[in-house]
Protein backbone atom coordinates (compact mmCIF):
# COMPACT_ATOMS: atom_id res chain seq x y z
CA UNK A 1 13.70 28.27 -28.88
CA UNK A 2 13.66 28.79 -25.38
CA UNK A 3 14.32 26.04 -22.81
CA UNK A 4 13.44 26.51 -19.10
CA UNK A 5 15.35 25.28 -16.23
CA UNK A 6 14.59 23.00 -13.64
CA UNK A 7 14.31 24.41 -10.26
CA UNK A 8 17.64 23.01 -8.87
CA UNK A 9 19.47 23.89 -12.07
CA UNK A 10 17.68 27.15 -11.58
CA UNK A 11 19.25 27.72 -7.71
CA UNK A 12 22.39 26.17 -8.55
CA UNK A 13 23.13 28.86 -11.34
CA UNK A 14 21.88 31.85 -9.05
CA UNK A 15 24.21 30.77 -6.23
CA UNK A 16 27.16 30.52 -8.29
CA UNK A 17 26.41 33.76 -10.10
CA UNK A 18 26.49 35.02 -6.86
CA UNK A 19 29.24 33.23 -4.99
CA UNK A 20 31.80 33.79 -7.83
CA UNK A 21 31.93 37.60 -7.43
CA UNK A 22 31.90 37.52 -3.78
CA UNK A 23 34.50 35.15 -3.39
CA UNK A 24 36.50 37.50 -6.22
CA UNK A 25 35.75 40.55 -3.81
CA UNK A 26 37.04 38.68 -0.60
CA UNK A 27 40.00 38.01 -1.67
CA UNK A 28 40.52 40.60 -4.25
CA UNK A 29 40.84 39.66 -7.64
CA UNK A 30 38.51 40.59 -10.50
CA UNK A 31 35.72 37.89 -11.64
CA UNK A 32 37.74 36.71 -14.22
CA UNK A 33 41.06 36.16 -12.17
CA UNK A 34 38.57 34.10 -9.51
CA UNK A 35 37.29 32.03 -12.25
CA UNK A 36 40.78 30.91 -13.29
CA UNK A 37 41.33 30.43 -9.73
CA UNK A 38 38.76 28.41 -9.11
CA UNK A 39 38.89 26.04 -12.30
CA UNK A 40 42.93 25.90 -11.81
CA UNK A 41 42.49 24.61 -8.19
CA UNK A 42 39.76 22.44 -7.97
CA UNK A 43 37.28 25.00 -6.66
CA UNK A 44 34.89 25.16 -9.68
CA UNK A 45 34.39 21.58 -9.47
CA UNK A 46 33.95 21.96 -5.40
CA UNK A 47 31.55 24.39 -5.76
CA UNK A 48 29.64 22.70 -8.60
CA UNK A 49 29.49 19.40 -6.76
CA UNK A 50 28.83 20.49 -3.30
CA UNK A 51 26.95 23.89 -4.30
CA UNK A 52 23.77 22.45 -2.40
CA UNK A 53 25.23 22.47 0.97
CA UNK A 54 27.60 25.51 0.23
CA UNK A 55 24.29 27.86 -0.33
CA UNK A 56 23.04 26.28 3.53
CA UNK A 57 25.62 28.48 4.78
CA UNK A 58 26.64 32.43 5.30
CA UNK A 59 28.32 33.85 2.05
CA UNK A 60 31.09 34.39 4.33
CA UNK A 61 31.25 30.42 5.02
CA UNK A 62 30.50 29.36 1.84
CA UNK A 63 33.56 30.94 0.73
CA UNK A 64 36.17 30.20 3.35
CA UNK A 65 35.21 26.76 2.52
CA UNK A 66 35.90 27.30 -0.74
CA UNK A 67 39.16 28.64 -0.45
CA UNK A 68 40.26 26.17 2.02
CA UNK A 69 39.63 23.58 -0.27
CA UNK A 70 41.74 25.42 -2.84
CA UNK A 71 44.52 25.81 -0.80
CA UNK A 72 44.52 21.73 -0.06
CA UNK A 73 44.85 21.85 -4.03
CA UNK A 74 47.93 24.34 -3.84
CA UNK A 75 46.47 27.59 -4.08
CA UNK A 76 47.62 30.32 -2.25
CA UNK A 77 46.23 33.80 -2.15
């Protein structure tokens, strides 16, 4: 059976399929490390929450702000 997405759902998975692996490459880990990252320091739930005003900016933004919001949740990298 296939289902099809809703447009948002739709944009929301392409950004984070696409800002996962760039933040990884930023701040060099591999996609999996930056996962773990993410989910251990609040950023998954950041980025899932706020993803619509995230994608409004640069990738370079998008993931400074990510980070920075990390690091408020005791990551350091």
């Amino acid at each position: 059976m296939t289902t099809k997405l809703d447009k948002q759902t739709s944009d929301k998975v392409s950004f984070i399929s696409f800002i996962v692996p760039y933040f990884a490459e930023t701040y060099k880990m591999n996609i999996q490390k930056a996962f773990f990252y993410l989910k251990k320091y609040g950023g998954w739930d950041y980025l899932n929450n706020c993803w619509w005003a995230l994608h409004t900016d640069s990738a370079e933004y998008a993931v400074r702000d990510i980070y920075a919001y990390c690091r408020q949740n005791g990551g350091l990298r």
